[in-house]
N, C-alpha and C. Protein backbone atom coordinates (compact mmCIF):
# COMPACT_ATOMS: atom_id res chain seq x y z
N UNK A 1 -11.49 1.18 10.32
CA UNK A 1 -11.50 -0.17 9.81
C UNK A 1 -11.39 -0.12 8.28
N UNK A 2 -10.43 -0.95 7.54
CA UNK A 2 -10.68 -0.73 6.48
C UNK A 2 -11.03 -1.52 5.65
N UNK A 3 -12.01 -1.79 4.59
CA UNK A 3 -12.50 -2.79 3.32
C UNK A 3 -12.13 -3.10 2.24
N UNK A 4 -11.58 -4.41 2.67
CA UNK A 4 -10.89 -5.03 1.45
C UNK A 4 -11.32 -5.45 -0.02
N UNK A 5 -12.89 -5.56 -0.01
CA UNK A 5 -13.85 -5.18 -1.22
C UNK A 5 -13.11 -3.70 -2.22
N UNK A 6 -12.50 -2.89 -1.39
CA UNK A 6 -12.62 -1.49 -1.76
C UNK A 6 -11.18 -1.74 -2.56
N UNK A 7 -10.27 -2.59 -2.00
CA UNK A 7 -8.73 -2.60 -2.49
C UNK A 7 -8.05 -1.53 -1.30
N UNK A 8 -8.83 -1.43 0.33
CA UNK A 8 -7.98 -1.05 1.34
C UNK A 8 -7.30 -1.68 1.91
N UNK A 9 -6.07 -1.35 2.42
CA UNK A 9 -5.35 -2.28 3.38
C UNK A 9 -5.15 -1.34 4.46
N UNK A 10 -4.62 -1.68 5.75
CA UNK A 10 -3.82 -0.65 7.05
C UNK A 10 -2.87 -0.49 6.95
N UNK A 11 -2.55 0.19 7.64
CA UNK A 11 -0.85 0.27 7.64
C UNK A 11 -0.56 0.87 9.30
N UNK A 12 0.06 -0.30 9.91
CA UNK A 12 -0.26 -0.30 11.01
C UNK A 12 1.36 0.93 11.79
N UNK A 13 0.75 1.98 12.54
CA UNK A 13 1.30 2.85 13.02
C UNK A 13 1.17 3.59 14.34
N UNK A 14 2.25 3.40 15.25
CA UNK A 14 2.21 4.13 16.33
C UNK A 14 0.74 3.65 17.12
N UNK A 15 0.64 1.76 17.42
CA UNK A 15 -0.06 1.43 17.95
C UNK A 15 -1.32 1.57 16.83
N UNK A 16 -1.76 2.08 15.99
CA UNK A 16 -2.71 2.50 15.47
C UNK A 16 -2.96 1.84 14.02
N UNK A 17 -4.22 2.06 13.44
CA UNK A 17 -3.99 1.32 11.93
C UNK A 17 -4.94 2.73 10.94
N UNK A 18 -3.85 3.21 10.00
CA UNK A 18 -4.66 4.00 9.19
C UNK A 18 -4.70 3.04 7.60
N UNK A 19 -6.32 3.39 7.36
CA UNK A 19 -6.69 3.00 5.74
C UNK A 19 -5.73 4.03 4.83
N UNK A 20 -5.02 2.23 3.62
CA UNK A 20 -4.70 3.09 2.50
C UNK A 20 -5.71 2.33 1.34
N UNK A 21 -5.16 3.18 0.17
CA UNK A 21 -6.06 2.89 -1.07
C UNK A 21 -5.54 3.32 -2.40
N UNK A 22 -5.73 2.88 -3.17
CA UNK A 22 -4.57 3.55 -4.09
C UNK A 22 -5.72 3.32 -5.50
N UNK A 23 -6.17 4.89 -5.22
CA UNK A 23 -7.73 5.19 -6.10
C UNK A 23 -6.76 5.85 -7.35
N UNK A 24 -7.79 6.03 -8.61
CA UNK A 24 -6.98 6.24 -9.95
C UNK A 24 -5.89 7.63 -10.09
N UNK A 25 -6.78 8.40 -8.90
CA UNK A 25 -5.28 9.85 -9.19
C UNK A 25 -4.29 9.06 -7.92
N UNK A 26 -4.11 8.18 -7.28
CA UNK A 26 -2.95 7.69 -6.33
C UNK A 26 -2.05 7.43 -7.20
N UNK A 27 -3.17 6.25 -8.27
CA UNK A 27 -1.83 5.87 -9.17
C UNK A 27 -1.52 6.50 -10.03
N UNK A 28 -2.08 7.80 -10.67
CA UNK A 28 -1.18 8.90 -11.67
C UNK A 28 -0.51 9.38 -10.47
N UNK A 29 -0.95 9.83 -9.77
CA UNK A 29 0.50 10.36 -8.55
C UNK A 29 1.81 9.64 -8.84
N UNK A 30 1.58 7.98 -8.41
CA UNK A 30 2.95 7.34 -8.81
C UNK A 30 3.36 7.21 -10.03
N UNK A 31 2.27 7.00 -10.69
CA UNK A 31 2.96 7.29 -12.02
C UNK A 31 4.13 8.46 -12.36
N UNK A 32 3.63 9.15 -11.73
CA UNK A 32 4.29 10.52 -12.06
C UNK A 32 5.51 10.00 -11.24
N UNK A 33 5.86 10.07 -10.20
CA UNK A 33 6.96 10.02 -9.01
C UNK A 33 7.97 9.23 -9.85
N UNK A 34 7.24 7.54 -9.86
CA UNK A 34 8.17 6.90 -10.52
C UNK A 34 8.41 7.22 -12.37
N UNK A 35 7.96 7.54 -12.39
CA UNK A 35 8.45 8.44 -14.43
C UNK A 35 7.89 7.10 -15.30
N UNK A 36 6.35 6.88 -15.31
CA UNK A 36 5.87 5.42 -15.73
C UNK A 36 5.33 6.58 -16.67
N UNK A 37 4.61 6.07 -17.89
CA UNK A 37 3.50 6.44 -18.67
C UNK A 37 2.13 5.03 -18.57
N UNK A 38 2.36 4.75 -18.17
CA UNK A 38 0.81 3.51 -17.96
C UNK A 38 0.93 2.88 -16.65
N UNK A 39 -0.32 2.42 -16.18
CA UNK A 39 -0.08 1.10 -15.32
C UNK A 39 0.19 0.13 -15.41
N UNK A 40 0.29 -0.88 -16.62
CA UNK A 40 0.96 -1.64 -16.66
C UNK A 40 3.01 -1.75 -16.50
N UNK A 41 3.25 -0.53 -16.74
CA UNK A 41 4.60 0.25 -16.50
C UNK A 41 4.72 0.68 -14.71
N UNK A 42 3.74 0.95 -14.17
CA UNK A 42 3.86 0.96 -13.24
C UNK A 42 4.02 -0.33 -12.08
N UNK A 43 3.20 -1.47 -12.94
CA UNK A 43 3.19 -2.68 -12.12
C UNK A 43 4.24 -3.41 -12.56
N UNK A 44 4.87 -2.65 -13.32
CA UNK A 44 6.25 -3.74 -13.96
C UNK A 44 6.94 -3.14 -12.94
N UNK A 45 7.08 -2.08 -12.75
CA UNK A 45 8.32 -1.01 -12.00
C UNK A 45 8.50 -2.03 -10.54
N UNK A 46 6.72 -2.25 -9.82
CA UNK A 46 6.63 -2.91 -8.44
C UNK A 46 6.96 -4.26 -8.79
N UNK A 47 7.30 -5.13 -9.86
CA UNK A 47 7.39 -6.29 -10.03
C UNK A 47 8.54 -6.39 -9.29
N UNK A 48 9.84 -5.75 -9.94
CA UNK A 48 11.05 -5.96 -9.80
C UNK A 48 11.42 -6.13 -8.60
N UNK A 49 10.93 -5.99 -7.13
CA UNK A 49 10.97 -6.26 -6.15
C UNK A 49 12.01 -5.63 -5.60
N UNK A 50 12.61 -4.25 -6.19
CA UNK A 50 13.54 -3.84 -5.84
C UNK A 50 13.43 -2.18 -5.26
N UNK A 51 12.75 -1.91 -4.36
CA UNK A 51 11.50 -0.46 -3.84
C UNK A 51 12.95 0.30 -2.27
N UNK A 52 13.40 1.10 -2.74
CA UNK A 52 13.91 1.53 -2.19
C UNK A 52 13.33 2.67 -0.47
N UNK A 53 13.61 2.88 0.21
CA UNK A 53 13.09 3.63 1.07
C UNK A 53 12.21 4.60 0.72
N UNK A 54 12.63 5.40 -0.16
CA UNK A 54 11.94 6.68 -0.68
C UNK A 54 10.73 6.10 -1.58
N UNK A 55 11.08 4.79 -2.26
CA UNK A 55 10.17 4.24 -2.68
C UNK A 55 8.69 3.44 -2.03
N UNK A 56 8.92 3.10 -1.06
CA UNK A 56 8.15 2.31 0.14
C UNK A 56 7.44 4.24 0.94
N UNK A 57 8.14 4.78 1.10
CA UNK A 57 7.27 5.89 1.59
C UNK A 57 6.55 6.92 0.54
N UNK A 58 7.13 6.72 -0.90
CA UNK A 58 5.91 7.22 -1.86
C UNK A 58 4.47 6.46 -2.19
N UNK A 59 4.76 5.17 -2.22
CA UNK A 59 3.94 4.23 -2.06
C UNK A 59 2.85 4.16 -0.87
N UNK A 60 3.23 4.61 0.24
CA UNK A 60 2.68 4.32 1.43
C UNK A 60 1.53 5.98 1.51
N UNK A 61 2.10 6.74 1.11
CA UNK A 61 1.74 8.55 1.41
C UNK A 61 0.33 8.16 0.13
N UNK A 62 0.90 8.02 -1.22
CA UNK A 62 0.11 7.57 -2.10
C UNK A 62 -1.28 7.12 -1.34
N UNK A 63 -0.96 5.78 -0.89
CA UNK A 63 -2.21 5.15 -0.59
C UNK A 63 -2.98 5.77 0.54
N UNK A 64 -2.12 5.96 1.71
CA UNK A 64 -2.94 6.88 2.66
C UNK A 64 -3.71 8.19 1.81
N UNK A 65 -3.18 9.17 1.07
CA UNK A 65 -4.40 10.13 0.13
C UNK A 65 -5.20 9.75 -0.45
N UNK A 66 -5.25 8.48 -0.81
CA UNK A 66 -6.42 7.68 -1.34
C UNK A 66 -7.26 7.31 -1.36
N UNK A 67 -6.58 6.98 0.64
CA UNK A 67 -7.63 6.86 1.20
C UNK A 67 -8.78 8.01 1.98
N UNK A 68 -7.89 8.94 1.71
CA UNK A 68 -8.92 10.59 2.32
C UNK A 68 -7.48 11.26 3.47
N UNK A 69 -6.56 10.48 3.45
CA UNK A 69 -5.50 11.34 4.58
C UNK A 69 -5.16 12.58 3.75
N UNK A 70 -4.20 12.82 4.74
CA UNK A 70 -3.65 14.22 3.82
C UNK A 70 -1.97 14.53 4.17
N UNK A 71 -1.37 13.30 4.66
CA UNK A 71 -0.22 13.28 4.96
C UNK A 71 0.93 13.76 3.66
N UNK A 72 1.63 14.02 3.80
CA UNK A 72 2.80 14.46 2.69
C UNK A 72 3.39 13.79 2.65
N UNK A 73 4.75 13.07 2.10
CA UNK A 73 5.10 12.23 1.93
C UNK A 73 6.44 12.25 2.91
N UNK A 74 7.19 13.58 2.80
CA UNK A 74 7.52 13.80 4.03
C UNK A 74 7.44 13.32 5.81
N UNK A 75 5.96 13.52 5.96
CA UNK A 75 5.46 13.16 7.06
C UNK A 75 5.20 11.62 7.24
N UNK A 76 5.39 11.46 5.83
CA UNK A 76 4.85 9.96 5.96
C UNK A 76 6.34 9.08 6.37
N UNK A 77 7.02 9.72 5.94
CA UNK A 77 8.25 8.91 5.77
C UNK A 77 9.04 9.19 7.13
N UNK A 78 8.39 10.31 8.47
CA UNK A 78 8.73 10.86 9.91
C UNK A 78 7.72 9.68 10.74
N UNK A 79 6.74 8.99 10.43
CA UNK A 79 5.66 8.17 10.96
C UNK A 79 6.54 7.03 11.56
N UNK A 80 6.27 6.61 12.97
CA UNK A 80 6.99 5.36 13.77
C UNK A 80 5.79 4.24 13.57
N UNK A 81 6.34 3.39 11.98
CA UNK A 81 5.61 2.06 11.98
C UNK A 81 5.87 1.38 13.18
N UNK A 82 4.54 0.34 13.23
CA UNK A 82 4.67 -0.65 13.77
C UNK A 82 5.24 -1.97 13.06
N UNK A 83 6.74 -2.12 13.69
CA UNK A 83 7.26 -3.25 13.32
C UNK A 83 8.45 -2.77 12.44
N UNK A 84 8.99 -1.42 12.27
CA UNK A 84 9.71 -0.51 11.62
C UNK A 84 9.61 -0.70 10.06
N UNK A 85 10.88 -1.05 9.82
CA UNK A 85 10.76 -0.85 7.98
C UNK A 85 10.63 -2.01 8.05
N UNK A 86 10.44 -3.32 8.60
CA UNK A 86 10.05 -4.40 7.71
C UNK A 86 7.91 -3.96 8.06
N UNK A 87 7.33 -3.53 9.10
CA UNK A 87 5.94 -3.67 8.71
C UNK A 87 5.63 -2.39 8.05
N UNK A 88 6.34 -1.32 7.58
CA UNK A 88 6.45 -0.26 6.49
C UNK A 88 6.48 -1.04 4.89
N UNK A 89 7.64 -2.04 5.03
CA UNK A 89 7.35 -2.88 3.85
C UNK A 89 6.39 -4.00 3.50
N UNK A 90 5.93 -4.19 4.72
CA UNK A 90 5.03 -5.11 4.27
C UNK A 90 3.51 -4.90 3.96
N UNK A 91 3.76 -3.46 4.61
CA UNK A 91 2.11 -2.88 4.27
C UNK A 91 2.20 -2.11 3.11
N UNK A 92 3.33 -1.76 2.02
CA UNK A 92 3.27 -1.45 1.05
C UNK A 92 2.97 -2.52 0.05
N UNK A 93 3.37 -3.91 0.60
CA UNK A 93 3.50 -4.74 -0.37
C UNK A 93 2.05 -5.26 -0.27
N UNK A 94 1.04 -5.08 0.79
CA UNK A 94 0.31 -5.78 0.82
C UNK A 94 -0.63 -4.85 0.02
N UNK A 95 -0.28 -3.22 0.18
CA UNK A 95 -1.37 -2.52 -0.66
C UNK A 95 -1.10 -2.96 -2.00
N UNK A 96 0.18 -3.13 -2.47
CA UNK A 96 0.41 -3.30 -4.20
C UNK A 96 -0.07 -4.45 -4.14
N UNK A 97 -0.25 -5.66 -3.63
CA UNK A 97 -0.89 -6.86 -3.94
C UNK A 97 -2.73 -6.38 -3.78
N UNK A 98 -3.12 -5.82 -2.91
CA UNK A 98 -4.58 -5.43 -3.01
C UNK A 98 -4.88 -4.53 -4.29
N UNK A 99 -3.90 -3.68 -4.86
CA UNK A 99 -4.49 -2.87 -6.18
C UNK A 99 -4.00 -3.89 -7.09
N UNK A 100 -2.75 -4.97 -7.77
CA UNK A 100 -1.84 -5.23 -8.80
C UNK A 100 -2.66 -6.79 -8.90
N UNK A 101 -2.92 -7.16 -8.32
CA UNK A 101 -3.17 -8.97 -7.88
C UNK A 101 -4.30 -9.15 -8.62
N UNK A 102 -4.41 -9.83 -9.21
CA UNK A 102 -5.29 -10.80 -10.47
C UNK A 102 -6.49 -11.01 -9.53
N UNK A 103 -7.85 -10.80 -9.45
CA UNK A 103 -8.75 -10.83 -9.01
C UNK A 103 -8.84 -12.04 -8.48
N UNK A 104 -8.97 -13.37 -8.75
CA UNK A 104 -8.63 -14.83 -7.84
C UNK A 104 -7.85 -14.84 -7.35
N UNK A 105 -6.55 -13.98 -7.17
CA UNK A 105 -5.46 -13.26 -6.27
C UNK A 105 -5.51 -12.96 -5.05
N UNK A 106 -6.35 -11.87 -5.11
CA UNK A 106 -6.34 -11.41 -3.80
C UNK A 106 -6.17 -11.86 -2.57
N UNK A 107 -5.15 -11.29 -1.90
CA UNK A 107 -5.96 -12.19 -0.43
C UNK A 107 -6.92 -12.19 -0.10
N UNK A 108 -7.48 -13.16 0.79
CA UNK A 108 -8.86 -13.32 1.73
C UNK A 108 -8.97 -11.90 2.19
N UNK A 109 -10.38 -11.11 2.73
CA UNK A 109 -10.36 -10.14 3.16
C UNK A 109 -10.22 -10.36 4.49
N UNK A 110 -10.06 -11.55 4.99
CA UNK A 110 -10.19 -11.81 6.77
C UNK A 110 -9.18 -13.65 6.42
N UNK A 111 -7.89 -13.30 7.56
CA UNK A 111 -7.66 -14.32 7.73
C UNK A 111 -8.34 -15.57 7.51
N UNK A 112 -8.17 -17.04 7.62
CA UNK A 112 -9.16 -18.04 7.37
C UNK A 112 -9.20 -18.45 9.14
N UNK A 113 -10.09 -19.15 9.98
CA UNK A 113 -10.59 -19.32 10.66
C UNK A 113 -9.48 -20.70 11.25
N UNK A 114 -9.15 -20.56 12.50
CA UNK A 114 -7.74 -21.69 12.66
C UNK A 114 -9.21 -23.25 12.78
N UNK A 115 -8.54 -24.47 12.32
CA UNK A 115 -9.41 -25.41 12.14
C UNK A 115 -10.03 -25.78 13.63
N UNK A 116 -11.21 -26.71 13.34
CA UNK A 116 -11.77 -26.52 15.48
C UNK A 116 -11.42 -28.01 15.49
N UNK A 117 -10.43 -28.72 16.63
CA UNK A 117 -10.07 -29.94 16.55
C UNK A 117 -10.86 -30.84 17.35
């Protein structure tokens, strides 16, 4: 299960959901990958909305080590998402919105409750 207090999200796979996290050596990791010198350089890089494959599976490997996995990025990028490359992209996007997102940002950590009629 993972805690959204923490800045975890899932990333839902092969029926399954593993915690990512993208703790301060995740993001010198990307830093490094993508050739940033700061995080603010790094959150400009994810602004552009333009994250190529190799990019969405550095992102994704990142956060899974973050969270305590130990996948390679390799392996990460052999993994049968659920929902293919669009829920591969959307669980990258949802981790960069859980680390990048302005603290009144964030999403809810739990859906909101459907209204009782």
């Amino acid at each position: 299960m993972v805690n959204r207090y923490r800045g975890e999200v899932a990333l839902p796979v092969e029926g399954g959901a593993l915690p990512m996290r993208l703790t301060l050596g995740a993001l010198a990791e990307l830093e490094d990958a993508f050739s940033v010198d700061s995080l603010p350089a790094l959150g400009e890089r994810f602004a552009t909305g333009r994250l190529s494959a190799r990019d969405v599976s550095r992102i994704l490997a990142a956060g899974l080590r973050g969270a305590g996995g130990a996948l390679s990025d390799d392996e990460v990028a052999a993994l049968a998402f659920d929902g293919g490359l669009n829920g591969a992209i959307a669980a990258a996007i949802a981790l960069l919105d859980a680390t990048f997102a302005p603290a009144g940002e964030r999403p809810a950590p739990h859906p909101p409750s459907p209204p009782v009629p």
